[in-house]
Protein backbone atom coordinates (compact mmCIF):
# COMPACT_ATOMS: atom_id res chain seq x y z
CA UNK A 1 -5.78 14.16 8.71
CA UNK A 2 -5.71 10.88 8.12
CA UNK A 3 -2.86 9.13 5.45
CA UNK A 4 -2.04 6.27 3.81
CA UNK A 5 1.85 5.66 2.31
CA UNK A 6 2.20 4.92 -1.04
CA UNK A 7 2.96 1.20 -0.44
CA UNK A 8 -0.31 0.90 1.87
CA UNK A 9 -2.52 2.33 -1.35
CA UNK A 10 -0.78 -0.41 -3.27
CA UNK A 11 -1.33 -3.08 -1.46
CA UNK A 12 -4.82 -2.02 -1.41
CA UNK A 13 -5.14 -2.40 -4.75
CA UNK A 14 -2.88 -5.39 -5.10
CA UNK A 15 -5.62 -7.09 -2.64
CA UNK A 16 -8.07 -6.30 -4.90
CA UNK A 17 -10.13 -3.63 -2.55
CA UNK A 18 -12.49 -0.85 -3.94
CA UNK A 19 -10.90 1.98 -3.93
CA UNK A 20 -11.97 5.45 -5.01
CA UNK A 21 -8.94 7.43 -6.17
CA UNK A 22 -8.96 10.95 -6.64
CA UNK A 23 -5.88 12.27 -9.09
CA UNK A 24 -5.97 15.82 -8.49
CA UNK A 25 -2.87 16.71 -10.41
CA UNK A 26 -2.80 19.29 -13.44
CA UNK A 27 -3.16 17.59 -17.06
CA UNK A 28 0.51 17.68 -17.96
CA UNK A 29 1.44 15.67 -14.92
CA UNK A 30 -1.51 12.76 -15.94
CA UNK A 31 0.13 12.34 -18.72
CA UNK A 32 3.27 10.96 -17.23
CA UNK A 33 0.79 8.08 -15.71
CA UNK A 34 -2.41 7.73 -13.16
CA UNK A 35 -3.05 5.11 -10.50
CA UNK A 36 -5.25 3.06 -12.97
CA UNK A 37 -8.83 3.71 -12.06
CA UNK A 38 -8.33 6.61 -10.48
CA UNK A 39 -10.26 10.04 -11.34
CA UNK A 40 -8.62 12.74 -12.66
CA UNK A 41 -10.25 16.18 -10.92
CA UNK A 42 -7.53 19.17 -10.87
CA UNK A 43 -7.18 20.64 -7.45
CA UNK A 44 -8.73 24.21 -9.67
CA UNK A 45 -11.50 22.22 -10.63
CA UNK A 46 -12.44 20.12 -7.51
CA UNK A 47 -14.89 22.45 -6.02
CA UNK A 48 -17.02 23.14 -9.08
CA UNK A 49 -17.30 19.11 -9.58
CA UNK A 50 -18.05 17.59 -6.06
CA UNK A 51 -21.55 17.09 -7.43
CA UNK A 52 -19.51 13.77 -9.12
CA UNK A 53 -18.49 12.64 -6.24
CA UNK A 54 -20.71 10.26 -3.50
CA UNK A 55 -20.60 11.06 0.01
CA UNK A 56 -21.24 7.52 1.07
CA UNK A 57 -17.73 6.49 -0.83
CA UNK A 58 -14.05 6.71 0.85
CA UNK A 59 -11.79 8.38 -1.26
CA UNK A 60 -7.94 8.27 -1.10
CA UNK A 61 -6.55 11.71 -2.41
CA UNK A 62 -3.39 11.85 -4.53
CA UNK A 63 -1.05 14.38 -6.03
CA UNK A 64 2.97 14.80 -7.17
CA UNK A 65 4.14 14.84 -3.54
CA UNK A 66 1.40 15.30 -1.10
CA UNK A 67 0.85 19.06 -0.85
CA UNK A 68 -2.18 19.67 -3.17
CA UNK A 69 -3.98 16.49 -1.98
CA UNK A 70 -3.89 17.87 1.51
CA UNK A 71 -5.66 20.83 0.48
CA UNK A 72 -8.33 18.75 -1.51
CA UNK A 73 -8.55 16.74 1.64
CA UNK A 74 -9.14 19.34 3.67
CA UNK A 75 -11.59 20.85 0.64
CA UNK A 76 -13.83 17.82 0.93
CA UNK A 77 -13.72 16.76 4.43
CA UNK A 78 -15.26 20.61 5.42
CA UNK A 79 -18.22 19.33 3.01
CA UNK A 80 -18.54 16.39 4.09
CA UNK A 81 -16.63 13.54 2.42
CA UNK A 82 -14.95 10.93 3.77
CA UNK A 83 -11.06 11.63 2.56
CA UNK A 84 -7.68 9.89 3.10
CA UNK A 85 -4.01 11.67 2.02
CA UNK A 86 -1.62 9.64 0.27
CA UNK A 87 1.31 10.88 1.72
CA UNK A 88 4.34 10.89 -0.62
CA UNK A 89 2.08 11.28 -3.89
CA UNK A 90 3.00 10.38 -7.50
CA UNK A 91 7.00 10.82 -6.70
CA UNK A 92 6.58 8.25 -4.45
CA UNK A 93 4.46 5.82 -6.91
CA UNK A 94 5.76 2.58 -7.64
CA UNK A 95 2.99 0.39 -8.56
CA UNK A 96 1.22 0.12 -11.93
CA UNK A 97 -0.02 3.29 -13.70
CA UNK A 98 -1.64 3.84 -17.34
């Protein structure tokens, strides 16, 4: 599987890289904040909408702590997508969020 920390995704961003985020928390969680750009796509909800998503795009997957994101990850890389785990997830945040 491969990761990315929390402070690696951040500096990512702080670099000003294209990055495709995928927030697959649950709607309450969002609403405490989101990586600013990211997508929102519950982890209940990700199968039924990978016809959004574009298997010639990277995504980093991200979630509370690191558990659900690791199933997504493992969800989309068995169809095909290019996937990396924030390890740590939203608890471990620090950078900017809306």
């Amino acid at each position: 599987m491969k990761k990315l920390s929390t402070s690696e995704v951040k500096m990512l961003l702080n670099e000003g890289k294209s990055v495709n985020i995928i927030d697959v928390r649950e709607v309450e969680e969002v609403k405490e904040g989101m990586i600013p750009g990211a997508i929102h796509i519950p982890l209940g909800l990700l199968e039924f909408r990978l016809h959004e998503l574009d298997k010639e795009k990277d995504y980093i997957i991200v979630c509370r702590s690191g558990g659900r994101s690791a199933r997504a990850y493992e969800l989309l890389e068995s169809r095909g997508y290019t996937v990396t785990n924030m390890t740590g997830g939203m608890l471990d945040w620090n950078g900017e969020t809306k």
